[in-house]
C-alpha atoms as a PDB file:
ATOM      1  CA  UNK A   1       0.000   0.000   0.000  1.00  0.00           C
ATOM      2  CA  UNK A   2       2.660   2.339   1.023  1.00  0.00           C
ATOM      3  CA  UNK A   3       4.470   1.962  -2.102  1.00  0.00           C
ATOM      4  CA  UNK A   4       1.771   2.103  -4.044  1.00  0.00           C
ATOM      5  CA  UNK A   5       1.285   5.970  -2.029  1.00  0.00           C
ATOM      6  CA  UNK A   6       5.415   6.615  -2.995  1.00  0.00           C
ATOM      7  CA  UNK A   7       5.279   5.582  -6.479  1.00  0.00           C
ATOM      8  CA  UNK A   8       1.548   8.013  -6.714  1.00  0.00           C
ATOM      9  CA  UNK A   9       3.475  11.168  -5.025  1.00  0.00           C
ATOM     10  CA  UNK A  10       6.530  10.516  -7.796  1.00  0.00           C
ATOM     11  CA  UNK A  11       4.580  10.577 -10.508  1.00  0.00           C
ATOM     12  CA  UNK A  12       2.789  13.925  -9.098  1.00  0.00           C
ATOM     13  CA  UNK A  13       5.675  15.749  -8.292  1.00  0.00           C
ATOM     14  CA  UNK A  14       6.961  14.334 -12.369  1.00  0.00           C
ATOM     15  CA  UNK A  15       3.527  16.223 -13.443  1.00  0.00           C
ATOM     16  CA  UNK A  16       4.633  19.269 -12.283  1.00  0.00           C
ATOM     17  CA  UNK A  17       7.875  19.630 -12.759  1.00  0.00           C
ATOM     18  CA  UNK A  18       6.753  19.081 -16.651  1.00  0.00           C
ATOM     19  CA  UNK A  19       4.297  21.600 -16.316  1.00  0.00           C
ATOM     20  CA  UNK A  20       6.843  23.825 -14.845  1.00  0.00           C
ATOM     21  CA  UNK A  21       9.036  23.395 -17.566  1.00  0.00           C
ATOM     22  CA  UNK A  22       6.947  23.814 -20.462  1.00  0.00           C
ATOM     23  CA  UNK A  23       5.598  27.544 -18.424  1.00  0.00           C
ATOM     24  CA  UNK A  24       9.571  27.599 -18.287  1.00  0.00           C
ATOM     25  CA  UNK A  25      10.098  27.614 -21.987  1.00  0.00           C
ATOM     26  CA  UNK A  26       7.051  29.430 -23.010  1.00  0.00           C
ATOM     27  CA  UNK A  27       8.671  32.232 -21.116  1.00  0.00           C
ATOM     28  CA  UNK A  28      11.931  32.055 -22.309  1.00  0.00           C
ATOM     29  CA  UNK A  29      10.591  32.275 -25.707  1.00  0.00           C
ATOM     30  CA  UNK A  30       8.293  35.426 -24.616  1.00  0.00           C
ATOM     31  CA  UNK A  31      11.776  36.826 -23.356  1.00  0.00           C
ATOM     32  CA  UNK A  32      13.178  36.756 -26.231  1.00  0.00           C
ATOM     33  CA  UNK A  33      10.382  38.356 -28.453  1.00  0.00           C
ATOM     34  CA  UNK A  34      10.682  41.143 -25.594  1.00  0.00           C
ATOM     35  CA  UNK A  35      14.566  41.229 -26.312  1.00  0.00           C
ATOM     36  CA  UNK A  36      13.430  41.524 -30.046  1.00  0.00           C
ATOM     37  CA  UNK A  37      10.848  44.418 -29.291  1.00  0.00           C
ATOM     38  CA  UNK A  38      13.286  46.165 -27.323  1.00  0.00           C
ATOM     39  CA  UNK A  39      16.122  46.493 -29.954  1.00  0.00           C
ATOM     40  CA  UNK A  40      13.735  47.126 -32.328  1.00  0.00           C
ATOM     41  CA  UNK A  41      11.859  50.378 -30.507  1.00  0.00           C
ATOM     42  CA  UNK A  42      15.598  51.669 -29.638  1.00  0.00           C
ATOM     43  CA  UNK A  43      16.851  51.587 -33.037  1.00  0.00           C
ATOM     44  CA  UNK A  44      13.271  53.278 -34.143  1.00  0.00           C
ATOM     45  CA  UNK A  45      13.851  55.977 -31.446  1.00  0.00           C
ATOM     46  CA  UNK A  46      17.622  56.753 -32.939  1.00  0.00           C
ATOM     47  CA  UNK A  47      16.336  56.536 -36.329  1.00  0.00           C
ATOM     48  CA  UNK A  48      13.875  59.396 -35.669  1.00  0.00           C
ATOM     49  CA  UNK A  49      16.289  61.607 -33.886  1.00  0.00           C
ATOM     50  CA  UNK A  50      16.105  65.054 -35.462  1.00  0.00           C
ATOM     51  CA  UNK A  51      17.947  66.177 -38.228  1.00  0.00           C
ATOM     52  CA  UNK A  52      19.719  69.239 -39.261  1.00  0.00           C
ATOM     53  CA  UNK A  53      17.142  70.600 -41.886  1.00  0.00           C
ATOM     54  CA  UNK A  54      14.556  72.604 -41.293  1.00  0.00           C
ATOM     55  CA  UNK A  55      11.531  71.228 -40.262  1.00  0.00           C
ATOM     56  CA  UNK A  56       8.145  72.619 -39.675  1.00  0.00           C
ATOM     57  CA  UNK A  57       6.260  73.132 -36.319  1.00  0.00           C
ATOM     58  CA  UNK A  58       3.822  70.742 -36.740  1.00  0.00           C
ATOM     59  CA  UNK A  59       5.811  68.026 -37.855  1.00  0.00           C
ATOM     60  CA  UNK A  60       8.218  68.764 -34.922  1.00  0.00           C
ATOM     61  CA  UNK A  61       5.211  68.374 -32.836  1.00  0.00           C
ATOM     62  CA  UNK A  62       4.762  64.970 -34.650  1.00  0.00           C
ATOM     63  CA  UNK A  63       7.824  63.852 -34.121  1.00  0.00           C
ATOM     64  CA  UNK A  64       7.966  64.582 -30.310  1.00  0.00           C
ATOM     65  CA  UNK A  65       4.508  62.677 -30.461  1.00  0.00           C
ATOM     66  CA  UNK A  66       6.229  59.522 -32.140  1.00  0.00           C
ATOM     67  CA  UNK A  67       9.110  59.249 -29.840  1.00  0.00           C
ATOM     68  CA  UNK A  68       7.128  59.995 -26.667  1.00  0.00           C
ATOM     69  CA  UNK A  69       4.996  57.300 -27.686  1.00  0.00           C
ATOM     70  CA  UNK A  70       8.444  54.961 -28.448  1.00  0.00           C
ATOM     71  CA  UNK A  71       9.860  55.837 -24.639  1.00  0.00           C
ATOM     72  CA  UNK A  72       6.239  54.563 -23.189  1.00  0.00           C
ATOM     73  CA  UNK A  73       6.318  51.465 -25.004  1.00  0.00           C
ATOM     74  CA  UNK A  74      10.094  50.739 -24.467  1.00  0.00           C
ATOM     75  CA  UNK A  75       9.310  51.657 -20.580  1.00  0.00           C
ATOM     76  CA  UNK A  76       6.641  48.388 -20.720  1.00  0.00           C
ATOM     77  CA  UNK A  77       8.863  46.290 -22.543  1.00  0.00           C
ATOM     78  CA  UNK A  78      11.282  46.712 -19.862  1.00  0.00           C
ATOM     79  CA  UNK A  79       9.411  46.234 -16.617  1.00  0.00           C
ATOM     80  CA  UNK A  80       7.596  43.178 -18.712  1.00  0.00           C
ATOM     81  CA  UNK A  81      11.146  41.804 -19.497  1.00  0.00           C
ATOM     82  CA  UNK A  82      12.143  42.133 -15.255  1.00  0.00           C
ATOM     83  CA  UNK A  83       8.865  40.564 -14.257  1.00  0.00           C
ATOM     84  CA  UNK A  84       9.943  37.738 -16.593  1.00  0.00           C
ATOM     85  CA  UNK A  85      12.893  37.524 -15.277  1.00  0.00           C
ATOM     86  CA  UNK A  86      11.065  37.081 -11.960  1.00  0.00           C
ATOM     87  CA  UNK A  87       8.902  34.901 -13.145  1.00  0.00           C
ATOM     88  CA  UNK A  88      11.570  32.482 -14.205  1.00  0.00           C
ATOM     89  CA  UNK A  89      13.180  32.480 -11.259  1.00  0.00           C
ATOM     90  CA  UNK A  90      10.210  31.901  -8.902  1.00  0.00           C
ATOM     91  CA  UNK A  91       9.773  28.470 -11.730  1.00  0.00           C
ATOM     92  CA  UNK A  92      13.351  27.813 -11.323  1.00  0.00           C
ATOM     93  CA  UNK A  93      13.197  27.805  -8.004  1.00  0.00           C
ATOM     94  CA  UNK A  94      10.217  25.355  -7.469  1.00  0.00           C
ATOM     95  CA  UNK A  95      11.529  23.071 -10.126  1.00  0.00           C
ATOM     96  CA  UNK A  96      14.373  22.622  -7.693  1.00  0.00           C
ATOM     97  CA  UNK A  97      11.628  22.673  -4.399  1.00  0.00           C
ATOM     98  CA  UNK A  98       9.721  19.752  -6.418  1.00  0.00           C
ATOM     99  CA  UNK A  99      12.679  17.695  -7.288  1.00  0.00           C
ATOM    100  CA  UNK A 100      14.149  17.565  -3.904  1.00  0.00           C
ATOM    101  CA  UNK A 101      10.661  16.665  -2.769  1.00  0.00           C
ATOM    102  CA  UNK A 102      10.568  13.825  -5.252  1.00  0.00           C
ATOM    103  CA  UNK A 103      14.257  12.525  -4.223  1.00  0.00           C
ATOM    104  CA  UNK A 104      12.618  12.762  -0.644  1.00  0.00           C
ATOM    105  CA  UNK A 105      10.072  10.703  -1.648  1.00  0.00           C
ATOM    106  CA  UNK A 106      11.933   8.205  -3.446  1.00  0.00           C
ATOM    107  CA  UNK A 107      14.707   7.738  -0.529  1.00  0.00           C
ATOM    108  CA  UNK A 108      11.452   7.764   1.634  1.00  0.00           C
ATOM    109  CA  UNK A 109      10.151   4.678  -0.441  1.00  0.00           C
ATOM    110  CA  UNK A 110      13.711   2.777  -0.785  1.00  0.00           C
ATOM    111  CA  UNK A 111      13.987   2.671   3.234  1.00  0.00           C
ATOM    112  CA  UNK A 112      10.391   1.468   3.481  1.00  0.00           C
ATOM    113  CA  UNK A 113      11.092  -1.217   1.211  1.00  0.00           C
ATOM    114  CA  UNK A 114      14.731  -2.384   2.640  1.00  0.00           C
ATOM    115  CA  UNK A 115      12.660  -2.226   5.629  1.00  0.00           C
ATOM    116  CA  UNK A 116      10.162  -4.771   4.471  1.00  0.00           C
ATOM    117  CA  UNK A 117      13.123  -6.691   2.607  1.00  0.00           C
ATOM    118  CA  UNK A 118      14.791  -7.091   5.975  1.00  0.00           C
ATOM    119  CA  UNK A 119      11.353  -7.938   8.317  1.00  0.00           C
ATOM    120  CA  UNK A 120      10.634 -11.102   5.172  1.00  0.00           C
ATOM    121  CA  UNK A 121      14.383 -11.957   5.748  1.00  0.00           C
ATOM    122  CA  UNK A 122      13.538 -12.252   9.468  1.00  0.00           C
ATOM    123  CA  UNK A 123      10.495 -14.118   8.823  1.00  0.00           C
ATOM    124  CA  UNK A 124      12.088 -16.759   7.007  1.00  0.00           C
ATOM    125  CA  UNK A 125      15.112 -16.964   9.024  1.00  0.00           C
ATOM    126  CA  UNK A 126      12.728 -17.366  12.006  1.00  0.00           C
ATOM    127  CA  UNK A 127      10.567 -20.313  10.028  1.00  0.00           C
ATOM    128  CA  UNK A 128      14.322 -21.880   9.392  1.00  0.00           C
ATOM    129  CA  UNK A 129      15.297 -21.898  13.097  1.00  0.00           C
ATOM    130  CA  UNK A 130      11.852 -23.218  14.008  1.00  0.00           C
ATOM    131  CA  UNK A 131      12.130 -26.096  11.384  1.00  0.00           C
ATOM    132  CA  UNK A 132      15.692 -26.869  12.516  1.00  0.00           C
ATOM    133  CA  UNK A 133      14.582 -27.647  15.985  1.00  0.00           C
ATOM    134  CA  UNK A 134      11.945 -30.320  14.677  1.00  0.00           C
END
């Protein structure tokens, strides 16, 4: 029964580690889209830096418009590429918390059955010594 409750707990703690992993590589790959994103807003924010010909008020105005609207969106990219970064480590982290548990587990379940290995070795050593006497 008891390894039947051992070998139950394993294969939970296998379940989500793989879950863990595949959330693990889905945001690895969203990390690097945000890496993407980011290098592609700063080289869109240095392409549109002024130039030295003349340019009219309203397309000044424009322009300021554009990049202000560049800064905002490379200011989310940013704090959504630390909370990713968080966010991996937290998974990181319990992938490590569930795979100790599962070695605990398994040690847990190799004691219990040297235990039971040893108590039948008793029992028949006992049965021997009993049939020697007769």
């Amino acid at each position: 029964m008891k390894k039947k409750k051992y070998d139950i707990l394993v294969k939970i703690k296998k379940i989500n580690k793989s879950k863990l992993v595949n959330n693990l590589n889905n945001l690895n790959s969203e990390k690097g889209k945000l890496e993407d994103i980011k290098d592609y807003l700063e080289k869109t924010l240095k392409s549109s830096q002024l130039s030295s010909e003349e340019i009219s008020g309203v397309q000044l105005r424009q322009i300021s418009i554009f990049n202000e609207e560049l800064i905002k969106k490379l200011e989310v990219s940013k704090n959504r590429y630390k909370h990713l970064n968080n966010e991996i480590n937290s998974n990181l982290e319990q992938i490590n918390r569930i795979e100790k548990q599962r070695e605990k587990i398994i040690s847990k379940k190799r004691k219990i059955e040297k235990i039971e290995i040893e108590a039948i070795e008793n029992k028949k050593e006992i049965f021997r010594n009993k049939i020697s006497r007769i």
